[in-house]
PDB file of N, CA and C in Angstrom:
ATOM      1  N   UNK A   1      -3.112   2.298   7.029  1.00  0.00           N
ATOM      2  CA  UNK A   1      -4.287   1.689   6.451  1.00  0.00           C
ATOM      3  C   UNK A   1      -3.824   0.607   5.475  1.00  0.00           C
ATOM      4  N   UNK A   2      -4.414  -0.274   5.823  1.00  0.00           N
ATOM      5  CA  UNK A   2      -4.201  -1.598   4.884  1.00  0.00           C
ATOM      6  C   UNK A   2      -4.990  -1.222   3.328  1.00  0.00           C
ATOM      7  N   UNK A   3      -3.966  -1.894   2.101  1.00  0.00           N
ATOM      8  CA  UNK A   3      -4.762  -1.786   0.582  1.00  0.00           C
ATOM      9  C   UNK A   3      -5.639  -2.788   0.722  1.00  0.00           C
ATOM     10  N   UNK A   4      -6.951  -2.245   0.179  1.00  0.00           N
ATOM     11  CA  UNK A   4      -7.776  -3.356  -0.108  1.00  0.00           C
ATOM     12  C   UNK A   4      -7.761  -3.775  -1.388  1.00  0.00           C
ATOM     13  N   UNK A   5      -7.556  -5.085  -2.000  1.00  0.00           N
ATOM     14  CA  UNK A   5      -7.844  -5.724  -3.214  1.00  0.00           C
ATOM     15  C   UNK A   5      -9.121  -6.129  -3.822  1.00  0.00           C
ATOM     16  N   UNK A   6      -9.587  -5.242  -4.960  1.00  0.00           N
ATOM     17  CA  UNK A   6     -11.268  -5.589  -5.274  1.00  0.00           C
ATOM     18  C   UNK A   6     -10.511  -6.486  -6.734  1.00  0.00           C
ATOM     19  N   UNK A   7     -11.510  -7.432  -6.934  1.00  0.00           N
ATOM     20  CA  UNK A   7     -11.788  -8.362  -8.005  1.00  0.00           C
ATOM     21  C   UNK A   7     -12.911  -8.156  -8.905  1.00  0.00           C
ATOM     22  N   UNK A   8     -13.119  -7.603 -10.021  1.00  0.00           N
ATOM     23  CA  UNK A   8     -13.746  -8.048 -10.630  1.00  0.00           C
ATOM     24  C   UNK A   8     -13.248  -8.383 -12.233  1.00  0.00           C
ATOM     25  N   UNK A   9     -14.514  -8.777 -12.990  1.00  0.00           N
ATOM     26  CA  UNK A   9     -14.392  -9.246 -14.646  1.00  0.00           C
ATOM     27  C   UNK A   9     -14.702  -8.106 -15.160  1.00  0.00           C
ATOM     28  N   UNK A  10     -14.450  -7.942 -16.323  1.00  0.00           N
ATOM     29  CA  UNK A  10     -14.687  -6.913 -17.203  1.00  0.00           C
ATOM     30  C   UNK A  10     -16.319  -6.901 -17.667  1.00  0.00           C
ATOM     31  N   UNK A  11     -16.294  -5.321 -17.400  1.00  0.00           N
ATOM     32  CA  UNK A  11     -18.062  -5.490 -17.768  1.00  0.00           C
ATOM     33  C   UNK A  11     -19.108  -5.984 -16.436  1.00  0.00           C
ATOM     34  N   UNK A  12     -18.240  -6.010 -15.182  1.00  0.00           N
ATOM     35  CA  UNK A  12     -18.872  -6.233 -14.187  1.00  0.00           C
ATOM     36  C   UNK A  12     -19.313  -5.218 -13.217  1.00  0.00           C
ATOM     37  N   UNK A  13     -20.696  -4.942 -12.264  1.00  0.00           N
ATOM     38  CA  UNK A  13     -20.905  -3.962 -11.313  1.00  0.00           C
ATOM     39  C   UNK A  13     -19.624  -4.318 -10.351  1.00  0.00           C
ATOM     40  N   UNK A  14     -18.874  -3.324  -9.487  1.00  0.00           N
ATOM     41  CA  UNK A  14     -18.510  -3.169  -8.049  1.00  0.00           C
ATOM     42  C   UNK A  14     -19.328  -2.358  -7.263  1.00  0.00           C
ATOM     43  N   UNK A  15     -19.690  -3.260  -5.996  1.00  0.00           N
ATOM     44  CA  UNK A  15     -20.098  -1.905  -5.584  1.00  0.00           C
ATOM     45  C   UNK A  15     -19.180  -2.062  -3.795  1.00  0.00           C
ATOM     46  N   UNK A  16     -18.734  -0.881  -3.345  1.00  0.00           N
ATOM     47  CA  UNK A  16     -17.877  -0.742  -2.192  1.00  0.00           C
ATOM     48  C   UNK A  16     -18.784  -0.113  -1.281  1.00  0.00           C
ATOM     49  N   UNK A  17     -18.282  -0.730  -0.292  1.00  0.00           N
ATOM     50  CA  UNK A  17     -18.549  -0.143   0.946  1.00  0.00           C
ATOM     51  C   UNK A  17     -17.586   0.918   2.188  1.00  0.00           C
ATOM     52  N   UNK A  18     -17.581   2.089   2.566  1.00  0.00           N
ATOM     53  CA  UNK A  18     -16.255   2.706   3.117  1.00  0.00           C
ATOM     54  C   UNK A  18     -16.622   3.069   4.593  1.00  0.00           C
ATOM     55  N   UNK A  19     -16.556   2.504   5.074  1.00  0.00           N
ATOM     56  CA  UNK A  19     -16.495   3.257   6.260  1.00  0.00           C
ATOM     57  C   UNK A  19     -15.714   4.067   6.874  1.00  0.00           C
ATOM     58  N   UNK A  20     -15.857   5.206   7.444  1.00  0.00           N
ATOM     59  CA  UNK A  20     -15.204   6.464   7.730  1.00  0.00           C
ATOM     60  C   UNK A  20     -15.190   6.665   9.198  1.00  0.00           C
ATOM     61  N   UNK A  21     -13.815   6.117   9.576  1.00  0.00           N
ATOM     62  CA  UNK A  21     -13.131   6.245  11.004  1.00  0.00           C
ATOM     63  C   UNK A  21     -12.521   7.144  11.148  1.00  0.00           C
ATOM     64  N   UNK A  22     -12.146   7.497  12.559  1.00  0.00           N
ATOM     65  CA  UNK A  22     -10.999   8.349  13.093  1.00  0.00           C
ATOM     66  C   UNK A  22     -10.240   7.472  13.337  1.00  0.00           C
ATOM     67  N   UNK A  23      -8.872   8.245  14.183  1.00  0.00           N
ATOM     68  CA  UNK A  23      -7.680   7.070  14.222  1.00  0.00           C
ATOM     69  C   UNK A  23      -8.276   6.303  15.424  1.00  0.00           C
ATOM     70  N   UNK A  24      -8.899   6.663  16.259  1.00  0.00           N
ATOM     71  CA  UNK A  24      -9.565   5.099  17.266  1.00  0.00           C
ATOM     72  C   UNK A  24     -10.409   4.435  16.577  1.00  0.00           C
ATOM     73  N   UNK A  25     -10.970   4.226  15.627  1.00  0.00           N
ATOM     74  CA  UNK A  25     -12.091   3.235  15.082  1.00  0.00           C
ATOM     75  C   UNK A  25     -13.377   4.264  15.373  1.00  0.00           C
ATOM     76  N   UNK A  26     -13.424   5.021  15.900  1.00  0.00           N
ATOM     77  CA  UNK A  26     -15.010   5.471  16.014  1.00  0.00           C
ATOM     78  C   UNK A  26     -15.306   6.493  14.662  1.00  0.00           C
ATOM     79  N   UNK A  27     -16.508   5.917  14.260  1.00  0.00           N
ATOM     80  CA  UNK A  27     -17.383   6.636  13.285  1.00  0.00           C
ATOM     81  C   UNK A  27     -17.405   7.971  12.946  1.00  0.00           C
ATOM     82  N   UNK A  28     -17.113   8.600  12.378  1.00  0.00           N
ATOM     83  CA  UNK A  28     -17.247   9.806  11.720  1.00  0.00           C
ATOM     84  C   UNK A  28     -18.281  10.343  10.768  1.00  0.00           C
ATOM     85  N   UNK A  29     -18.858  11.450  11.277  1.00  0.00           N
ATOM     86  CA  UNK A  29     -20.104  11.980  10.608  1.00  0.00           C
ATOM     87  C   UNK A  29     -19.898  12.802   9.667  1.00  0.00           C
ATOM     88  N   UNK A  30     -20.382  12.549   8.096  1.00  0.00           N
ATOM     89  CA  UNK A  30     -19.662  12.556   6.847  1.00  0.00           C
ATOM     90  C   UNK A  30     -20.758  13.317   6.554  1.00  0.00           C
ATOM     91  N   UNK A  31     -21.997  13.827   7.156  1.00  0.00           N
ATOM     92  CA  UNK A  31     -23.093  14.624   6.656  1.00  0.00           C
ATOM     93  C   UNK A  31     -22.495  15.870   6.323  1.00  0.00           C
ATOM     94  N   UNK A  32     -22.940  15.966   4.531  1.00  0.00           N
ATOM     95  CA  UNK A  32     -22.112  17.432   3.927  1.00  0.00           C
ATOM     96  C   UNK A  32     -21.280  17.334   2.891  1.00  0.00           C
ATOM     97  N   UNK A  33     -20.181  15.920   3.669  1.00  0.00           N
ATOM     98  CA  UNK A  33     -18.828  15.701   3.206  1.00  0.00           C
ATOM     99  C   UNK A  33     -18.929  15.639   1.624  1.00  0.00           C
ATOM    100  N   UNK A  34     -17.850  15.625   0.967  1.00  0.00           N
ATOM    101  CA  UNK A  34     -17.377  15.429  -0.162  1.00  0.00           C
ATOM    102  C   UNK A  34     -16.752  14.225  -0.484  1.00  0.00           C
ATOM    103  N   UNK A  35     -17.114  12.847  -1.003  1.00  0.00           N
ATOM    104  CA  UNK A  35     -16.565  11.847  -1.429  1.00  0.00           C
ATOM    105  C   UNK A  35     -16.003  11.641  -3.075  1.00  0.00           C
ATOM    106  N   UNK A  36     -14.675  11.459  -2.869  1.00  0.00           N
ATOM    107  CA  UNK A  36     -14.683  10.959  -4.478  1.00  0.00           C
ATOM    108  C   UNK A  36     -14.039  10.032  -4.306  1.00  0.00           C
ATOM    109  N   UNK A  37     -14.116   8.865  -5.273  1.00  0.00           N
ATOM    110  CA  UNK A  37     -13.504   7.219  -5.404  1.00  0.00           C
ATOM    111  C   UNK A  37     -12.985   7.453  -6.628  1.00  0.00           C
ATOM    112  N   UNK A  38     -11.469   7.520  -6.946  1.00  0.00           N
ATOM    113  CA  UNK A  38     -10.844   7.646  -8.684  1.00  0.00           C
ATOM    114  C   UNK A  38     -10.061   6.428  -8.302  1.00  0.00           C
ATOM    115  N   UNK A  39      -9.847   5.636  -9.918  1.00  0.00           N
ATOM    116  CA  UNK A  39      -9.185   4.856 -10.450  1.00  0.00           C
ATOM    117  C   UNK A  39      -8.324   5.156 -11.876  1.00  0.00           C
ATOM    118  N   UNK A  40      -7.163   4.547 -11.724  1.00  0.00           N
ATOM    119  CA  UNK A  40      -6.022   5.186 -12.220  1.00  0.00           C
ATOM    120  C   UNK A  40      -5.371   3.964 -12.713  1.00  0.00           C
ATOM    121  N   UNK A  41      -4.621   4.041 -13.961  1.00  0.00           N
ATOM    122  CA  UNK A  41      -3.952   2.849 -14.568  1.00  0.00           C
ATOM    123  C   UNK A  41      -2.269   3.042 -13.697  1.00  0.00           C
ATOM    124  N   UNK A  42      -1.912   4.092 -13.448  1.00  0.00           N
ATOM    125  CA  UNK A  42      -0.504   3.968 -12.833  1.00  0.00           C
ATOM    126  C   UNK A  42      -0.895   5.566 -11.579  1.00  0.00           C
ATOM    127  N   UNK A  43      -0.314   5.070 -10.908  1.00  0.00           N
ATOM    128  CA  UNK A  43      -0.380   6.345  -9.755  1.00  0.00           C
ATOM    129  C   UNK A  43       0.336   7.308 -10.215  1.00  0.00           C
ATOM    130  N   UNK A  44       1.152   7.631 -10.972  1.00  0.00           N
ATOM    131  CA  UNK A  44       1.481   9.234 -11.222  1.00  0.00           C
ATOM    132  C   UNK A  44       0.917   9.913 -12.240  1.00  0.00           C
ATOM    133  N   UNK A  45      -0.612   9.001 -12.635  1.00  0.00           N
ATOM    134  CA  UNK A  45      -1.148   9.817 -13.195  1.00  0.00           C
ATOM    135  C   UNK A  45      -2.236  10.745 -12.673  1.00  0.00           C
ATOM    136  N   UNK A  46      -2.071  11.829 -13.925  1.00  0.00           N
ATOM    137  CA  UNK A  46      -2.883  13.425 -12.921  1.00  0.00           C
ATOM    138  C   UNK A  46      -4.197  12.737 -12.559  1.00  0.00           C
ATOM    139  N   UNK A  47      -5.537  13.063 -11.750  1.00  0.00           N
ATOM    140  CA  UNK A  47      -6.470  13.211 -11.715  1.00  0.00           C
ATOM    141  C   UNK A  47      -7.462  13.278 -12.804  1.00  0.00           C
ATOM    142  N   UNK A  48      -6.932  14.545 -13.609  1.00  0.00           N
ATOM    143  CA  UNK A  48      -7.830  14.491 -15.118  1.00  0.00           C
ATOM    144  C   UNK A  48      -7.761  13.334 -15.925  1.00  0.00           C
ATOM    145  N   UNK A  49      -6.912  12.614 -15.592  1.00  0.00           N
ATOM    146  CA  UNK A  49      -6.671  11.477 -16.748  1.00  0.00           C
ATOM    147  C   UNK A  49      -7.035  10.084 -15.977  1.00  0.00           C
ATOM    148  N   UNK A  50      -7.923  10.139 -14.423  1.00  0.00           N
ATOM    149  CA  UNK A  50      -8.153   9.053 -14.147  1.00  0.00           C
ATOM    150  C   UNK A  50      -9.418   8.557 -15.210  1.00  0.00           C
ATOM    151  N   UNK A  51      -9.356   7.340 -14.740  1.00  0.00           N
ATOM    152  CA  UNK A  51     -10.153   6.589 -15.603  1.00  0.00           C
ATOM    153  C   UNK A  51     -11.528   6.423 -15.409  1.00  0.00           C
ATOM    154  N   UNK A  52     -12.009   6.320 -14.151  1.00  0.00           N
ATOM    155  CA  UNK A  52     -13.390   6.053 -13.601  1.00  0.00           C
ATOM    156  C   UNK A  52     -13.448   7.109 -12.365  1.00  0.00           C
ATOM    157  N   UNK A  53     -14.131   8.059 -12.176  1.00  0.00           N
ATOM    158  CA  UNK A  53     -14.386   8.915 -10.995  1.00  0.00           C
ATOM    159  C   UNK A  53     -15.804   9.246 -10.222  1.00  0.00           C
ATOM    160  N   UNK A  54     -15.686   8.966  -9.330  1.00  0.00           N
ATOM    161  CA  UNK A  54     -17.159   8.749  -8.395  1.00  0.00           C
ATOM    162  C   UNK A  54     -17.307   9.731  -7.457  1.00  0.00           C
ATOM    163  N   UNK A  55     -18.103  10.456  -7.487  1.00  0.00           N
ATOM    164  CA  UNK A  55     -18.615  11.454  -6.423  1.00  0.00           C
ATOM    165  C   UNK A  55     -19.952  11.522  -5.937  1.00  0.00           C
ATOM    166  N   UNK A  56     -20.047  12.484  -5.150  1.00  0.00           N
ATOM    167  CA  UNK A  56     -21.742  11.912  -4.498  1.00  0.00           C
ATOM    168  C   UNK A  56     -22.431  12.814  -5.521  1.00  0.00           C
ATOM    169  N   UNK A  57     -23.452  11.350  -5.419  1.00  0.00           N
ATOM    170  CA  UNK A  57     -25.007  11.679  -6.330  1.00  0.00           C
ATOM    171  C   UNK A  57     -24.638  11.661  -7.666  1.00  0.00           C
ATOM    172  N   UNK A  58     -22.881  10.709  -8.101  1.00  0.00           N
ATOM    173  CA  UNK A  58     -22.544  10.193  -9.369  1.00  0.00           C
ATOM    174  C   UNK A  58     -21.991   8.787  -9.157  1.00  0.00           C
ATOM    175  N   UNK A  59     -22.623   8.231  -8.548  1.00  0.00           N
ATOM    176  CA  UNK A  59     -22.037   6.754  -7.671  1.00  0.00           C
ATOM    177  C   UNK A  59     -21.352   6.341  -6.527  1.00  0.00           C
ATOM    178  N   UNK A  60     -21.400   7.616  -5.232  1.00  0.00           N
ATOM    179  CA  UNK A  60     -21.155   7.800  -4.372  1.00  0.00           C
ATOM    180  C   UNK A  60     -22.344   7.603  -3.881  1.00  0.00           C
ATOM    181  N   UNK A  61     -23.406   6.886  -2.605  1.00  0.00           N
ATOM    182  CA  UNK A  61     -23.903   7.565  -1.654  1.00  0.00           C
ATOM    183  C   UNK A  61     -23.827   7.988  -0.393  1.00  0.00           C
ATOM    184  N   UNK A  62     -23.862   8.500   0.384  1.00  0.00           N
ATOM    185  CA  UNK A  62     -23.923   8.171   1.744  1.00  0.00           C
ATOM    186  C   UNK A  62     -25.197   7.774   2.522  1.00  0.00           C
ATOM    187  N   UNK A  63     -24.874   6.875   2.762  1.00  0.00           N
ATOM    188  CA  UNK A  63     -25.391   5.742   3.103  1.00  0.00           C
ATOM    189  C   UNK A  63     -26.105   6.265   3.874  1.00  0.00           C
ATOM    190  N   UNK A  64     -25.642   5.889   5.789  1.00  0.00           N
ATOM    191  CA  UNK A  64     -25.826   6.556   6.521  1.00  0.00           C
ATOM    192  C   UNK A  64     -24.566   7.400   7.374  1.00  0.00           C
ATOM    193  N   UNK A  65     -24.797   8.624   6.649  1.00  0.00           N
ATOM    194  CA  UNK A  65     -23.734   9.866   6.615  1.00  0.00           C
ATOM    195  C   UNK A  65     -23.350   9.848   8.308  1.00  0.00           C
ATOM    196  N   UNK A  66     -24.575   9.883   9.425  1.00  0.00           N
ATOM    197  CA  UNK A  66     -24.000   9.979  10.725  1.00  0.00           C
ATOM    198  C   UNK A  66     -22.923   9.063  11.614  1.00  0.00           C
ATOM    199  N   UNK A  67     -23.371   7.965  10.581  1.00  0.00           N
ATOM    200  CA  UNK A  67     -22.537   6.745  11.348  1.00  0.00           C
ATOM    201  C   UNK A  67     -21.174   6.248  10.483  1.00  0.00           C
ATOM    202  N   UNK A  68     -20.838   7.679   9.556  1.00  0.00           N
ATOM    203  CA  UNK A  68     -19.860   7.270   8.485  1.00  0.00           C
ATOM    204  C   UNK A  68     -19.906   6.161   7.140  1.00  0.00           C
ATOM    205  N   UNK A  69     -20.843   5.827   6.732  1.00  0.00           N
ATOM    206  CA  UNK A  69     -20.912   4.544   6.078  1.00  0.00           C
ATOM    207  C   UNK A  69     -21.305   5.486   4.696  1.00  0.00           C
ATOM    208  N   UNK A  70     -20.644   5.368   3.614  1.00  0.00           N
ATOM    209  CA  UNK A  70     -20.762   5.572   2.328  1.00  0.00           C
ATOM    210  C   UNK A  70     -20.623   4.372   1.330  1.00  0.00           C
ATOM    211  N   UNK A  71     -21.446   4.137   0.276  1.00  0.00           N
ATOM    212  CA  UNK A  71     -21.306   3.356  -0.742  1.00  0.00           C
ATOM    213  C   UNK A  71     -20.750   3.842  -1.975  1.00  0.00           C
ATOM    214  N   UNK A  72     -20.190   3.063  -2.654  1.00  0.00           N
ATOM    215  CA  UNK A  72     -19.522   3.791  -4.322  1.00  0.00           C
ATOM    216  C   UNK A  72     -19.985   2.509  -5.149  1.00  0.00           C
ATOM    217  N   UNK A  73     -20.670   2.470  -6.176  1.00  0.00           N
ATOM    218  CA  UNK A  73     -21.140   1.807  -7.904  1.00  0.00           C
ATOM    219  C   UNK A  73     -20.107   2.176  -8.472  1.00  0.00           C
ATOM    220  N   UNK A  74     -19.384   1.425  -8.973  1.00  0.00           N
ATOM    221  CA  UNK A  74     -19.031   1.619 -10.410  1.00  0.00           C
ATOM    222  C   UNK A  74     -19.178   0.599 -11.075  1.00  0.00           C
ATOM    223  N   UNK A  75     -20.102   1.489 -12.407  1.00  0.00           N
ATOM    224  CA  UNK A  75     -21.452   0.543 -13.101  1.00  0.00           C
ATOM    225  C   UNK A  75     -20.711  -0.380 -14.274  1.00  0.00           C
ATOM    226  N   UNK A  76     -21.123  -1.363 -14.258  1.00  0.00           N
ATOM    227  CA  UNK A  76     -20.840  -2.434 -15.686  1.00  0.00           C
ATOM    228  C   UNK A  76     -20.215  -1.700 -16.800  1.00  0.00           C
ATOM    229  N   UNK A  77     -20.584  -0.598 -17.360  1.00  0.00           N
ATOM    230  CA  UNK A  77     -20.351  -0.079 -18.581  1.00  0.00           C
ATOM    231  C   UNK A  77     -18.919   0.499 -18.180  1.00  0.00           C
ATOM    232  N   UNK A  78     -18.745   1.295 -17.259  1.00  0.00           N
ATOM    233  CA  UNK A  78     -17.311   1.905 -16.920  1.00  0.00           C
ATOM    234  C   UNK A  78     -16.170   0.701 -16.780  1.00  0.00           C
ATOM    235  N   UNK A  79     -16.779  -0.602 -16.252  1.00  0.00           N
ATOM    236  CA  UNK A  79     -14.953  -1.641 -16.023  1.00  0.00           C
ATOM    237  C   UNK A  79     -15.432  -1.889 -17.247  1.00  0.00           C
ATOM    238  N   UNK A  80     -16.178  -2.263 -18.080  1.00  0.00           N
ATOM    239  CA  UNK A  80     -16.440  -2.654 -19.617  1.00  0.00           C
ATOM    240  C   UNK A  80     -15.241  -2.387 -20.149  1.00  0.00           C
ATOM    241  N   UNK A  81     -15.339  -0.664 -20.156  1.00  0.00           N
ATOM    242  CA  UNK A  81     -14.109   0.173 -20.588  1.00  0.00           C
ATOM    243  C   UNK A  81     -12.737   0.028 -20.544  1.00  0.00           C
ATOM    244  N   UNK A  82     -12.491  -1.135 -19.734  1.00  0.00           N
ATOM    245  CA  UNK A  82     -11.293  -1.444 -18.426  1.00  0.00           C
ATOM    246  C   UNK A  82     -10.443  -2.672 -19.563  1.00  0.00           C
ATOM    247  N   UNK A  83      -9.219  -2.595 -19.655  1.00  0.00           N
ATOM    248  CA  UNK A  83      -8.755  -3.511 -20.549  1.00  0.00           C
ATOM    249  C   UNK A  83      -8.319  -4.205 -18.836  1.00  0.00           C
ATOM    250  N   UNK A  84      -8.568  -5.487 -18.989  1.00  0.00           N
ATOM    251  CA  UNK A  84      -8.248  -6.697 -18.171  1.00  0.00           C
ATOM    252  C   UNK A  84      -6.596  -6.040 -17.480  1.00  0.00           C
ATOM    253  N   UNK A  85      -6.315  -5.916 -15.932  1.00  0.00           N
ATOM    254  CA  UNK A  85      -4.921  -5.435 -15.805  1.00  0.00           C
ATOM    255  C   UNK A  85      -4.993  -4.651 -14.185  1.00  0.00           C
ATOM    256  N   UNK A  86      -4.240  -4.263 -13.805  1.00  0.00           N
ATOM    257  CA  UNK A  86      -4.341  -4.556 -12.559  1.00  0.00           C
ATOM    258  C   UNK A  86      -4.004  -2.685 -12.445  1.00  0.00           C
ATOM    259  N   UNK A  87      -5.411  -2.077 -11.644  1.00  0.00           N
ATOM    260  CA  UNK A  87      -5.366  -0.728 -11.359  1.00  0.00           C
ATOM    261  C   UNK A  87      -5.015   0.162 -10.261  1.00  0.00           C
ATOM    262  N   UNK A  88      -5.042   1.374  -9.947  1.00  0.00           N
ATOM    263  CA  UNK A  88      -4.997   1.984  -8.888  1.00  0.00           C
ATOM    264  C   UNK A  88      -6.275   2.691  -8.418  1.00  0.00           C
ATOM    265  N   UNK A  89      -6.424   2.552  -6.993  1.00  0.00           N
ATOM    266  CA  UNK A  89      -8.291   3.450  -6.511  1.00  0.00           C
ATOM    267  C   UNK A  89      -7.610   4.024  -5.590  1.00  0.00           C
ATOM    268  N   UNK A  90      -8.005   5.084  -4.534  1.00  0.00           N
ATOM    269  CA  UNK A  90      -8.168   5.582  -3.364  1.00  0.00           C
ATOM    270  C   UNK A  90      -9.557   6.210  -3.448  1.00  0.00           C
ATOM    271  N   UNK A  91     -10.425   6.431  -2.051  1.00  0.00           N
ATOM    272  CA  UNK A  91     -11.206   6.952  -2.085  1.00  0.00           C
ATOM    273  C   UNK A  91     -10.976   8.478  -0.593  1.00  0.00           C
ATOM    274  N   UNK A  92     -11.304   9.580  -1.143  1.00  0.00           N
ATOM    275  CA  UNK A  92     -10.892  10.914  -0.339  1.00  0.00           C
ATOM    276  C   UNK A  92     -12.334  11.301  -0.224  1.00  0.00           C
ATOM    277  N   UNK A  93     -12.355  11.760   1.538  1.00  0.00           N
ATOM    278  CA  UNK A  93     -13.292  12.709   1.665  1.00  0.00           C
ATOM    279  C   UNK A  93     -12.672  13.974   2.253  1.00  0.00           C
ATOM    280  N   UNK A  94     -13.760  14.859   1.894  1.00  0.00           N
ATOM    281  CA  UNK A  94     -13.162  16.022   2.373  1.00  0.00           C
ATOM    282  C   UNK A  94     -14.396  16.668   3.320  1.00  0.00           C
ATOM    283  N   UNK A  95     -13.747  17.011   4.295  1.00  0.00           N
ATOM    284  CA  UNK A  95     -14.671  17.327   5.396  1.00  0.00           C
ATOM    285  C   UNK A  95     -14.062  18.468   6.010  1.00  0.00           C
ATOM    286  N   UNK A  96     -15.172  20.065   6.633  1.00  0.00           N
ATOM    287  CA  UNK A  96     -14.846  21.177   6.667  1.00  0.00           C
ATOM    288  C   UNK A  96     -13.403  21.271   6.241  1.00  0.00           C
ATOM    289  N   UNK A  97     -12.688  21.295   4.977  1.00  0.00           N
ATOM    290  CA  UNK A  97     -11.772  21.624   4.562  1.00  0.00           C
ATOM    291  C   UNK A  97     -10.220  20.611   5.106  1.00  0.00           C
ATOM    292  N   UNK A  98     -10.535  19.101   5.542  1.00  0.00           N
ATOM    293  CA  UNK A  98      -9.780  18.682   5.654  1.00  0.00           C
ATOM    294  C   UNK A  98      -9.973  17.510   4.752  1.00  0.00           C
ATOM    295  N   UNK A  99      -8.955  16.694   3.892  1.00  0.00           N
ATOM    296  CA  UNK A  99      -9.341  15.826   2.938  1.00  0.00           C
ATOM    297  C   UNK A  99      -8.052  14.667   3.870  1.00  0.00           C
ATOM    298  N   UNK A 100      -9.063  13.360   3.662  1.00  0.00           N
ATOM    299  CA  UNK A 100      -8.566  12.660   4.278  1.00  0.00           C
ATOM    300  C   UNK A 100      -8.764  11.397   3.255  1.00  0.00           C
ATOM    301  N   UNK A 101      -7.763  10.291   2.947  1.00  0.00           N
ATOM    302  CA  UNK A 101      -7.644   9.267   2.330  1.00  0.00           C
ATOM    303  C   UNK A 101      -8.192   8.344   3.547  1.00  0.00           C
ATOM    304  N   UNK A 102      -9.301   7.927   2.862  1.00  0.00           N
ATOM    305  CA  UNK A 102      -9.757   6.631   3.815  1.00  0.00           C
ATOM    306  C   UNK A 102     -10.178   5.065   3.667  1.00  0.00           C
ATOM    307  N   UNK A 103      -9.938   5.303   2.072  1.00  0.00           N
ATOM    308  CA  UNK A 103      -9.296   3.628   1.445  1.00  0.00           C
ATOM    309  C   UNK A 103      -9.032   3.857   0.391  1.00  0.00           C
ATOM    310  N   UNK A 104      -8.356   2.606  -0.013  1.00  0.00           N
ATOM    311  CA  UNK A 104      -7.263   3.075  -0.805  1.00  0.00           C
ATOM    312  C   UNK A 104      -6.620   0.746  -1.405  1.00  0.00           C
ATOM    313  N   UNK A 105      -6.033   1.041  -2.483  1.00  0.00           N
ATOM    314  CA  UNK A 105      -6.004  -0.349  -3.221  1.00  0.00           C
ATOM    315  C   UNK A 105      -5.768  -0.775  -4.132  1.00  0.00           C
ATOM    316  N   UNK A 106      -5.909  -2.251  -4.881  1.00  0.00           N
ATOM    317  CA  UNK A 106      -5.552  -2.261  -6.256  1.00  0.00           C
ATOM    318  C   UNK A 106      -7.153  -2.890  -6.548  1.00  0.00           C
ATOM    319  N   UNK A 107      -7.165  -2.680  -7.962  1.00  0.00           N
ATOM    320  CA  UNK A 107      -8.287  -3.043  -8.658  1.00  0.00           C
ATOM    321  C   UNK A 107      -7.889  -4.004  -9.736  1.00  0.00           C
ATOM    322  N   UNK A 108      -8.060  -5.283  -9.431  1.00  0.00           N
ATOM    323  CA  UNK A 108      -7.748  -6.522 -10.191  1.00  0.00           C
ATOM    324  C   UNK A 108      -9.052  -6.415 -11.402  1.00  0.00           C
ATOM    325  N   UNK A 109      -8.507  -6.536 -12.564  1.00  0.00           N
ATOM    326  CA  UNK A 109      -9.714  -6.534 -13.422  1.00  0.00           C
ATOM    327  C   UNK A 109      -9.232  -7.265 -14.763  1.00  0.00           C
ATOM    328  N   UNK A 110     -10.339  -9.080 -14.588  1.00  0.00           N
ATOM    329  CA  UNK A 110      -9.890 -10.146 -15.699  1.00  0.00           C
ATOM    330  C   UNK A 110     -10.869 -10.107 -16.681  1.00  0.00           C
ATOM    331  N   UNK A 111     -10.053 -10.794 -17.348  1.00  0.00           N
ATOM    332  CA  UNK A 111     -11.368 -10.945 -18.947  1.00  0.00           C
ATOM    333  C   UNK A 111     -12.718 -11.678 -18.361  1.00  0.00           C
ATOM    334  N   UNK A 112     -13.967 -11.344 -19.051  1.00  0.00           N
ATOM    335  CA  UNK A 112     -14.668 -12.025 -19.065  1.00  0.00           C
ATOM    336  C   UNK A 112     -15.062 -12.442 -20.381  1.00  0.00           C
ATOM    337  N   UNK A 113     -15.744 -13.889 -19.863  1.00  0.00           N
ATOM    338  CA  UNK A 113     -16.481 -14.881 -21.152  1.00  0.00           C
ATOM    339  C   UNK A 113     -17.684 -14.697 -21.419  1.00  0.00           C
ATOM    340  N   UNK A 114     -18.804 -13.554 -21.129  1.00  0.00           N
ATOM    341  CA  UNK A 114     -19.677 -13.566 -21.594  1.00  0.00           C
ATOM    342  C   UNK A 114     -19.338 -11.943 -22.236  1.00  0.00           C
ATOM    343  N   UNK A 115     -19.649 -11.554 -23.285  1.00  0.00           N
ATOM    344  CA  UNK A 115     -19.471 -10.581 -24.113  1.00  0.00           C
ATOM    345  C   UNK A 115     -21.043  -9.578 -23.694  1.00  0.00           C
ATOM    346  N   UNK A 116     -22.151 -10.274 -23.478  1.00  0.00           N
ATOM    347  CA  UNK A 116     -23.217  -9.179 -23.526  1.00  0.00           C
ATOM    348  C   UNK A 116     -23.865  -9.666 -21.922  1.00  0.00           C
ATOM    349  N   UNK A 117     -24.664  -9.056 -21.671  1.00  0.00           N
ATOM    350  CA  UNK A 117     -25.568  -8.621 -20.329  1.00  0.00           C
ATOM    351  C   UNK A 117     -26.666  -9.540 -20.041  1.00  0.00           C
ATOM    352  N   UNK A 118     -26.837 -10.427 -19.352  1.00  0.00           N
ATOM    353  CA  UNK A 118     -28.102 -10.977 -19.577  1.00  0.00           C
ATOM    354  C   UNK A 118     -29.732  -9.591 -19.497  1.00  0.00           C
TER     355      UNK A 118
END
């Protein structure tokens, strides 16, 4: 699986899109599944100490679960938090008891010039 590179400014929404393949490209039905999206300042850090963590019905949805398609928010206020610097994400589902990495990347994150929200 190729890393994907997300861009944003500090204090900005992301919002991702994942689609959930098997190893031929066909769709996988995620109805049930367990999604979490964590971001991490260095990869050997634990889990408890990631920085931003997304699960369903906490900025995870599934979208449409039959055809594999899940969305992840992570809201303005959380990269707010984000000192400008270049991060670690993967996103894992876990399905009847198998957890599978199904993207995965760096999270580019620059200063921004507007300080407040319109």
């Amino acid at each position: 699986m190729a890393k994907q590179r997300l861009d944003a400014a500090r204090g900005d929404t992301i919002n991702l899109r994942v689609p959930v393949v098997d190893q031929d490209g066909a769709p996988v039905d995620i109805t049930g599944a367990a999604v979490r999206m964590t971001v991490k300042r260095n990869l050997s850090d634990a889990d408890l100490s990631a920085l931003i963590t997304r699960t369903v019905g906490d900025g995870v949805t599934l979208t449409t679960p039959e055809a594999g398609i899940a969305d992840v928010t992570i809201t303005a206020t959380q990269t707010a938090t984000l000192t400008p610097a270049k991060y670690y994400w993967d996103v894992q589902v876990t399905l009847s008891g198998t957890v599978s990495t199904v993207a995965e990347g760096y999270l580019d994150v620059r200063s921004d010039v507007s300080i407040t929200t319109p």
